[in-house]
C-alpha atoms as a PDB file:
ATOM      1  CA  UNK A   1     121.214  82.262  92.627  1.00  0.00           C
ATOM      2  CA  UNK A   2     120.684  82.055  88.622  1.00  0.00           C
ATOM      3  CA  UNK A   3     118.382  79.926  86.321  1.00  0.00           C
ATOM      4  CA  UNK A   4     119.098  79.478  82.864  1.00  0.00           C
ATOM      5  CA  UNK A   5     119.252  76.498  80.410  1.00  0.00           C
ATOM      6  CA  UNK A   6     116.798  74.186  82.809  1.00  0.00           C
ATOM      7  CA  UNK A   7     119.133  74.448  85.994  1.00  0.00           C
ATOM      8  CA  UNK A   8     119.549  76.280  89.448  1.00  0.00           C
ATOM      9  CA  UNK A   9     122.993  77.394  89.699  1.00  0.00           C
ATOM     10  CA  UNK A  10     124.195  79.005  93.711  1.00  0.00           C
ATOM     11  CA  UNK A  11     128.008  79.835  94.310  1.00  0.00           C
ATOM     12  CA  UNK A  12     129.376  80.806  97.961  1.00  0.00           C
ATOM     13  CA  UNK A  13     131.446  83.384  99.276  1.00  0.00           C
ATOM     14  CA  UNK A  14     135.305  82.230  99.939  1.00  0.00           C
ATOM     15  CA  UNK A  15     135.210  78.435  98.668  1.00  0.00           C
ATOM     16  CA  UNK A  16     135.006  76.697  95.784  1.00  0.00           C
ATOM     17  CA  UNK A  17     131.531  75.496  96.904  1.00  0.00           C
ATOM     18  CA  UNK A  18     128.795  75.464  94.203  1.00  0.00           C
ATOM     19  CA  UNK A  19     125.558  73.665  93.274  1.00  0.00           C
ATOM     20  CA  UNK A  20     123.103  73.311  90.544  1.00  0.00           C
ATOM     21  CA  UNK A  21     119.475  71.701  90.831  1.00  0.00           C
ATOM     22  CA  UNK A  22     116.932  71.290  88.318  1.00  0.00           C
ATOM     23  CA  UNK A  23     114.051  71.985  90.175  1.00  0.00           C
ATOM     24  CA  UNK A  24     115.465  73.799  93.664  1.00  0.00           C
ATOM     25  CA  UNK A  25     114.562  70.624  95.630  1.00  0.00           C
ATOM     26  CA  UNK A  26     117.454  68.127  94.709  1.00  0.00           C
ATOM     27  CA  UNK A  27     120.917  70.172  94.375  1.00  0.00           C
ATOM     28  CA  UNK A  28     124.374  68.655  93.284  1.00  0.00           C
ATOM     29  CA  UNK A  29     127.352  70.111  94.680  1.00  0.00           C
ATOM     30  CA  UNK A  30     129.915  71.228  92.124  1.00  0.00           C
ATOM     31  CA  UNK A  31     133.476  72.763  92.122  1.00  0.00           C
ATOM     32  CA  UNK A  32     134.846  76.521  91.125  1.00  0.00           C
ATOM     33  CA  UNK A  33     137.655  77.063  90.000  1.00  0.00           C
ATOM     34  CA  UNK A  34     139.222  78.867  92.982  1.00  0.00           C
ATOM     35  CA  UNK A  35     137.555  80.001  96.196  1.00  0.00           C
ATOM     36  CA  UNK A  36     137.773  83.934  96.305  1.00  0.00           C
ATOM     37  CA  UNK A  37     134.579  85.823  98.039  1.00  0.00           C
ATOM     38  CA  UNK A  38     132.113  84.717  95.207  1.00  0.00           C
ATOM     39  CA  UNK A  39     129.211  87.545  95.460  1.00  0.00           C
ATOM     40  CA  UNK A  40     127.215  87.327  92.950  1.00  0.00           C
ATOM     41  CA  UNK A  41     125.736  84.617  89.866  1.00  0.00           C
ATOM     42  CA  UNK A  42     123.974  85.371  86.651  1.00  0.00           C
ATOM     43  CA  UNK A  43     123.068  83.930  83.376  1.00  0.00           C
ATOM     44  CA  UNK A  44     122.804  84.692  79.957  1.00  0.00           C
ATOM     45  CA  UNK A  45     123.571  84.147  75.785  1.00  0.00           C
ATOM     46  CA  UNK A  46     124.028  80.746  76.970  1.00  0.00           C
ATOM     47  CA  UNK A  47     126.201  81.048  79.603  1.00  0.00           C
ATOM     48  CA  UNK A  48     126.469  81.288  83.602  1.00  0.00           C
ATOM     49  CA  UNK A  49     128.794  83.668  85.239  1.00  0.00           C
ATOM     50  CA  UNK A  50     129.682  84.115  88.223  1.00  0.00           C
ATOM     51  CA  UNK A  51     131.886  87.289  90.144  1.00  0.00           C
ATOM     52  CA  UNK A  52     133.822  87.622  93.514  1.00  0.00           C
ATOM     53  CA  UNK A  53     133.845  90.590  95.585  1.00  0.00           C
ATOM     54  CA  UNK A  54     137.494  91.903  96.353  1.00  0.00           C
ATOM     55  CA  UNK A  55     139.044  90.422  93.857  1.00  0.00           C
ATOM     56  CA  UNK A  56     139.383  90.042  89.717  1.00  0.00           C
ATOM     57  CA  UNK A  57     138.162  86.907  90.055  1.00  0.00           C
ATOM     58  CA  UNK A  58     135.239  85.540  87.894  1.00  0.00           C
ATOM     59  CA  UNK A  59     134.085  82.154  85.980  1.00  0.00           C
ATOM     60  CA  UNK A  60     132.167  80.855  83.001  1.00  0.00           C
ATOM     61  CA  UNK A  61     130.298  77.631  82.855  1.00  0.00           C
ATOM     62  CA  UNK A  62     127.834  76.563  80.098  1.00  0.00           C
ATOM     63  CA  UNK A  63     125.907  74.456  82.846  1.00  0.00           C
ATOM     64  CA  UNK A  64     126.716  75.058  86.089  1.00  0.00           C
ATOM     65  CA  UNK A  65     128.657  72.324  86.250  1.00  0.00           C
ATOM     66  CA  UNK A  66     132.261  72.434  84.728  1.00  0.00           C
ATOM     67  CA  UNK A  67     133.388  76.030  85.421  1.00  0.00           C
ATOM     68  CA  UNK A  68     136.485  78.135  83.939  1.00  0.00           C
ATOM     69  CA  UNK A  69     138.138  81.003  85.589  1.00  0.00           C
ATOM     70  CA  UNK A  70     138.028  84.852  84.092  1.00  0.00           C
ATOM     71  CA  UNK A  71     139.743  87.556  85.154  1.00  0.00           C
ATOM     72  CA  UNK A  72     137.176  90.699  85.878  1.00  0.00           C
ATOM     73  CA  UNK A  73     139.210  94.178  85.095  1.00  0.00           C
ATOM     74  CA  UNK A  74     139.617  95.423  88.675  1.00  0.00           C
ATOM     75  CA  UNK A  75     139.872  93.481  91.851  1.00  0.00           C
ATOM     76  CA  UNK A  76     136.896  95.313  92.952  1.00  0.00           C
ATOM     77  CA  UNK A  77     134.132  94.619  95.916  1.00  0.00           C
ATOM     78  CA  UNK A  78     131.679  93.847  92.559  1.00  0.00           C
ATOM     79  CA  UNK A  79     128.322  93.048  94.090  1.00  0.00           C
ATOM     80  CA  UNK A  80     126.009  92.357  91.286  1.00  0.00           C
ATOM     81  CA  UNK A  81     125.597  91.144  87.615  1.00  0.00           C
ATOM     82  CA  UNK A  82     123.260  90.945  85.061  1.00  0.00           C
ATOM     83  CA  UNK A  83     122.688  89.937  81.694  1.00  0.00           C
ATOM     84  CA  UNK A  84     120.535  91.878  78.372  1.00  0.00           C
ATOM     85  CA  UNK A  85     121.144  93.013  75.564  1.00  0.00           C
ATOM     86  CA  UNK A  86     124.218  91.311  74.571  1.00  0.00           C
ATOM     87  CA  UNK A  87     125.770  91.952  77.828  1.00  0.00           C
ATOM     88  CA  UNK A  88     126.876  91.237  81.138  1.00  0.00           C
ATOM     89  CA  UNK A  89     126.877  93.881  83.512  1.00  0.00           C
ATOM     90  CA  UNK A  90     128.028  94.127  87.167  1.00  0.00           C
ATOM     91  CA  UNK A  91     128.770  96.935  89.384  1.00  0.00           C
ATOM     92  CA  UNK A  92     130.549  96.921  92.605  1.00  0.00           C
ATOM     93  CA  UNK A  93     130.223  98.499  96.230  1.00  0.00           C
ATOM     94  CA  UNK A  94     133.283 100.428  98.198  1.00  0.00           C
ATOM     95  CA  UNK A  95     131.970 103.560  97.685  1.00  0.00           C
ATOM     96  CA  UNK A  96     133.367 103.782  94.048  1.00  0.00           C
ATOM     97  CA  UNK A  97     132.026 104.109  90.353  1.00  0.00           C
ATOM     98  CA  UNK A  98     133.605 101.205  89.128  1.00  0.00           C
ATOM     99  CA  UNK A  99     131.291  99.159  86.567  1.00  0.00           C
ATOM    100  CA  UNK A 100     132.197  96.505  83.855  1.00  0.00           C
ATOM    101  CA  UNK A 101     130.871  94.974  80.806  1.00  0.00           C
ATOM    102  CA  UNK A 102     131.135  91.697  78.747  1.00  0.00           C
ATOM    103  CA  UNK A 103     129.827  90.441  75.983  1.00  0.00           C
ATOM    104  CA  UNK A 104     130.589  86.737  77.120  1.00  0.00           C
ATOM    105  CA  UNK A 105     131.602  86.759  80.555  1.00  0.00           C
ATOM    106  CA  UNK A 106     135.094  86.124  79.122  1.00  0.00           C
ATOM    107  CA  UNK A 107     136.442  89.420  78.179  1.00  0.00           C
ATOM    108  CA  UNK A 108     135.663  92.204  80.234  1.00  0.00           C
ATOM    109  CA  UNK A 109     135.601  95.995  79.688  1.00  0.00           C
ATOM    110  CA  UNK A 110     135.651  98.516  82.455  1.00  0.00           C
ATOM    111  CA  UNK A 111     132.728 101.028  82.666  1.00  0.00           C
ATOM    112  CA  UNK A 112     132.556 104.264  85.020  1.00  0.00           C
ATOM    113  CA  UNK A 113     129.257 104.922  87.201  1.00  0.00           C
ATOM    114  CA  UNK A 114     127.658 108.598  87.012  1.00  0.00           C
ATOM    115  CA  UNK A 115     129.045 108.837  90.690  1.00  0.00           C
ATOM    116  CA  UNK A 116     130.998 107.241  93.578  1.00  0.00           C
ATOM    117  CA  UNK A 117     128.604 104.875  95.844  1.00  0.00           C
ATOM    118  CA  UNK A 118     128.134 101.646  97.407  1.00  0.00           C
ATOM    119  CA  UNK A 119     126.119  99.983  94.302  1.00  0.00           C
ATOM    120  CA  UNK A 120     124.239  97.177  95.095  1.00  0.00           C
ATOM    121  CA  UNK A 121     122.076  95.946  92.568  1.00  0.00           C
ATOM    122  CA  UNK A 122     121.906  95.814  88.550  1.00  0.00           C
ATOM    123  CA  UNK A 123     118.956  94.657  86.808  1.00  0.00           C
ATOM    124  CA  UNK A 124     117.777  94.922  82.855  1.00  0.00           C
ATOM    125  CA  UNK A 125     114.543  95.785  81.218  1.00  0.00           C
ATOM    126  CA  UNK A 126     112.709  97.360  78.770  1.00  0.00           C
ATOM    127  CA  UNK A 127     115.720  98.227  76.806  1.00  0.00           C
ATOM    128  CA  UNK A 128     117.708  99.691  80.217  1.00  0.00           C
ATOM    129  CA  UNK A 129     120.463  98.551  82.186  1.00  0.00           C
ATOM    130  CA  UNK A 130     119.315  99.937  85.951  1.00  0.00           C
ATOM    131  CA  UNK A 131     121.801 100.136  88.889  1.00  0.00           C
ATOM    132  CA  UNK A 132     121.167 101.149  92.898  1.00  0.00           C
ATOM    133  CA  UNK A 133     123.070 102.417  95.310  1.00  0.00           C
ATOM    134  CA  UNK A 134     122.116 102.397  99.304  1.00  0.00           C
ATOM    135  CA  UNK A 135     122.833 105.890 100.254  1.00  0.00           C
ATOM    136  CA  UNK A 136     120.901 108.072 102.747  1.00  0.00           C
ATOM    137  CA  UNK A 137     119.943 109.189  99.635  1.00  0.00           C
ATOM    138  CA  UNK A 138     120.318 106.622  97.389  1.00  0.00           C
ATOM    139  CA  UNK A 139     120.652 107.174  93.092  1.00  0.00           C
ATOM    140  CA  UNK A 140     120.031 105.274  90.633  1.00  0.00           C
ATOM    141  CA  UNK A 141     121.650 104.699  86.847  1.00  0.00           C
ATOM    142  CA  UNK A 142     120.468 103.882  83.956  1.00  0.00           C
ATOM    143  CA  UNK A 143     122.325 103.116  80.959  1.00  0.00           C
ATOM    144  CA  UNK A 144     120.709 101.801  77.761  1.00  0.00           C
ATOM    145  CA  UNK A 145     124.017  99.636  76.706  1.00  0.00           C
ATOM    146  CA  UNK A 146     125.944  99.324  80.095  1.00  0.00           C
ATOM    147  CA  UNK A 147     128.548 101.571  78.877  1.00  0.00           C
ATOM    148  CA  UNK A 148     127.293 105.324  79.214  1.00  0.00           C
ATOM    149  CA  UNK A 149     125.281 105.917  82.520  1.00  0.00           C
ATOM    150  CA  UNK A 150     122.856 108.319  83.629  1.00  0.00           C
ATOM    151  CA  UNK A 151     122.268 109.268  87.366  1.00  0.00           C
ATOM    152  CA  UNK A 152     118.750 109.007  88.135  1.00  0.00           C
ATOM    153  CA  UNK A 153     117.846 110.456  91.672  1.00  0.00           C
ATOM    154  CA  UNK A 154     115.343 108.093  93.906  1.00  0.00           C
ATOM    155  CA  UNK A 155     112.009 108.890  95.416  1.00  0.00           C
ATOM    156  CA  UNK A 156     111.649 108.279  98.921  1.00  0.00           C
ATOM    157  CA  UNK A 157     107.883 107.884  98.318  1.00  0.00           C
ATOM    158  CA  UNK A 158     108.074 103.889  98.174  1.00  0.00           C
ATOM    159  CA  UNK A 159     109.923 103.033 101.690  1.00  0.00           C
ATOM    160  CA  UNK A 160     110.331 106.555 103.675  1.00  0.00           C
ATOM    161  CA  UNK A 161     107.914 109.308 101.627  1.00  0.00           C
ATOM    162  CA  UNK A 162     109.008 112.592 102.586  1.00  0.00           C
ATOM    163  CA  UNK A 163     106.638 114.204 105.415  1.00  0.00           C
ATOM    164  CA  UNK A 164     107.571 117.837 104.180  1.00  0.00           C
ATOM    165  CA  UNK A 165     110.436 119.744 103.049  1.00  0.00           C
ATOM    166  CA  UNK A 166     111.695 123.788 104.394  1.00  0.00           C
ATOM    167  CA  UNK A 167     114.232 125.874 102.960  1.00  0.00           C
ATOM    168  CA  UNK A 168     116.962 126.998 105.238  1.00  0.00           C
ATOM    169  CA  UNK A 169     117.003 130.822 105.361  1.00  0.00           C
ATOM    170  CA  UNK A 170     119.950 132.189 103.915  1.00  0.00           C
ATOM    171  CA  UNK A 171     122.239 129.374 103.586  1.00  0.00           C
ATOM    172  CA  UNK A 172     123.828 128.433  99.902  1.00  0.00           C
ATOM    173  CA  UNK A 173     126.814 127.254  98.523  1.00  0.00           C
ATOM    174  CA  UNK A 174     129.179 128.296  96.304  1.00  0.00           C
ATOM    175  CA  UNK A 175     127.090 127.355  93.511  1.00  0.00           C
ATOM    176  CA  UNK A 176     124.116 128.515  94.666  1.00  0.00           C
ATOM    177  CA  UNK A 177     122.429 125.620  95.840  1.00  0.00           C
ATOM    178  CA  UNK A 178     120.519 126.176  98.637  1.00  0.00           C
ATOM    179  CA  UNK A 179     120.104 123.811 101.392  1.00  0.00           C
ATOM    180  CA  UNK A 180     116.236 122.094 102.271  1.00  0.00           C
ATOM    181  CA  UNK A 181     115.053 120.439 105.660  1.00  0.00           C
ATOM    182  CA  UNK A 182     113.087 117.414 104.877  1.00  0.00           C
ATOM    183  CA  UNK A 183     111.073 115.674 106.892  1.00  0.00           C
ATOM    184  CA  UNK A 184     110.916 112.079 106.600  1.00  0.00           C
ATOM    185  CA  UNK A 185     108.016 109.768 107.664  1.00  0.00           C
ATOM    186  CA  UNK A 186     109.155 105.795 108.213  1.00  0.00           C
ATOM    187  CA  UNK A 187     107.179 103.095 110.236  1.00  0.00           C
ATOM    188  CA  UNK A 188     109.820 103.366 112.601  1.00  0.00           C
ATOM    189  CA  UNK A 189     110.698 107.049 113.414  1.00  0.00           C
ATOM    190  CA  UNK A 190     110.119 110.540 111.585  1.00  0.00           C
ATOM    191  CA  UNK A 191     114.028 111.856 110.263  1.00  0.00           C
ATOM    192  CA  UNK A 192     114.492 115.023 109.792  1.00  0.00           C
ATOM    193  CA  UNK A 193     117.616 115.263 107.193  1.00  0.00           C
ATOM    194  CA  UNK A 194     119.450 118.432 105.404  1.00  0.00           C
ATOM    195  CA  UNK A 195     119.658 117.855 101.440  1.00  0.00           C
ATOM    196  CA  UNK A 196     121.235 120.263  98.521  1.00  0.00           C
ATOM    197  CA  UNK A 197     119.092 120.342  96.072  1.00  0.00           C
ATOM    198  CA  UNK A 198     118.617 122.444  92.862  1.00  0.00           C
ATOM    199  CA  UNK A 199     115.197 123.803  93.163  1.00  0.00           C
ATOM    200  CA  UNK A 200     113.313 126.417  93.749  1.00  0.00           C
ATOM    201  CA  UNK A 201     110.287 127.231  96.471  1.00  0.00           C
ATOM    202  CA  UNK A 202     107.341 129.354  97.209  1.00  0.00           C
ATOM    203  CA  UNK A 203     108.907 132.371  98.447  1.00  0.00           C
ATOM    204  CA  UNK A 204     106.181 133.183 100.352  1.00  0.00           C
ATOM    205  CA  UNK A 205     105.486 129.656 102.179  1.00  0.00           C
ATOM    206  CA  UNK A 206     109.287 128.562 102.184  1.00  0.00           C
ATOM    207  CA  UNK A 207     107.957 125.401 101.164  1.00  0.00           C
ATOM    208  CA  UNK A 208     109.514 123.269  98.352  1.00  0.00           C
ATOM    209  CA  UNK A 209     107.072 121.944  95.866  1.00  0.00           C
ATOM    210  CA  UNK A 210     109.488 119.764  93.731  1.00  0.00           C
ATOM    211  CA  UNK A 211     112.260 117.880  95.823  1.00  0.00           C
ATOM    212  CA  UNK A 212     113.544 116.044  93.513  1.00  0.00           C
ATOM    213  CA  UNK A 213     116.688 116.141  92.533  1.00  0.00           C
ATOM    214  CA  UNK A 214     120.333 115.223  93.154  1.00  0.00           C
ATOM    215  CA  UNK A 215     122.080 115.786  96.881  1.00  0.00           C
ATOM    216  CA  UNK A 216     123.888 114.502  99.064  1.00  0.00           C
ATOM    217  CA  UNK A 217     122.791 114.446 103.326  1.00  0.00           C
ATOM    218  CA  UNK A 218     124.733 116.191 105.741  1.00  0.00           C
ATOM    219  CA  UNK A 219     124.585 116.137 109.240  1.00  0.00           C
ATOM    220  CA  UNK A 220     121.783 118.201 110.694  1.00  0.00           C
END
């Protein structure tokens, strides 16, 4: 769902099924210009836009009523988009990097994510396009024109704060990255998860004071 110029604008997945309101209460069904697996709606500079997941399908409308097809750059499984600073912005899921900018929803660039993932979300502020992925250990981007990205590790403090973290004796990788235990408190269960991460510990405690950093889970 997207708000912009006084109206509600929804789109559904694989119709051509969409509906604007002007207050969320009373909605008026309206018509899309084909009916691909619409995934996502957004608005901005005056326009709504709207993309499809698993496909190059998009559309423009100036008010959520009469729409006109685009054609994204990729028929990717695009997830999300966003509008600031000039531009749209959406990112896609399928483990990939595959991102894409417009300045009016009409002509599309494609952009390349700091890594492959399932991204889910894109949001702007304070100057900063901001993208999430849903990996065991999920990244983030950040990009301050949609077009050059910066990985930006998570902290598991917010939903699943780490419960402590151990270095695995004598166990490093070609690049000599050693491997850490950590200990993961939930509501549901405590996870105890191996993660590569470019740090280094109190030799004495084998206890990792700063585990941050980029890594990817593997199995225990």
């Amino acid at each position: 769902v997207a708000y912009g110029n006084g109206t509600f604008v929804v789109v559904a997945a694989g119709t051509t099924n969409a509906a604007t309101s002007p207050d969320g209460i009373t909605w008026t069904a309206r018509t899309l210009p084909s009916s691909p697996a619409w995934s996502a709606v957004t608005y901005g500079n005056g326009v709504f836009v709207a993309i499809s997941s698993g496909s190059t399908a998009a559309a423009t409308s100036p008010d959520g009523v009469t729409w006109t097809a685009q054609t994204l750059p990729s028929a990717a499984n695009w997830s999300a988009v966003t509008f600031g600073g000039g531009l749209f912005t959406a990112v896609a899921t399928g483990n990939t990097t595959v991102a894409a900018t417009s300045p009016d929803g009409v002509t599309w660039t494609a952009r390349t994510l700091p890594l492959a993932a399932n991204w889910r979300g894109v949001a702007y502020g304070a100057g900063l396009f901001v993208a999430v992925n849903d990996a065991v250990f999920p990244n983030g981007a950040t990009s301050p024109d949609g077009i050059t990205w910066t990985s930006r590790p998570l902290s598991f403090h917010a939903t699943n704060p780490v419960a402590d973290v151990y270095k695995s004796p004598g166990s490093s990788n070609a690049l000599g990255l050693d491997w850490y235990l950590l200990l993961r408190r939930s509501s549901e269960t405590s996870v105890a998860l191996w993660y590569q991460v470019a740090e280094t510990y109190d030799a004495t405690t084998h206890r990792v004071s700063n585990y941050g950093g980029t890594g990817v889970a593997v199995t225990p």
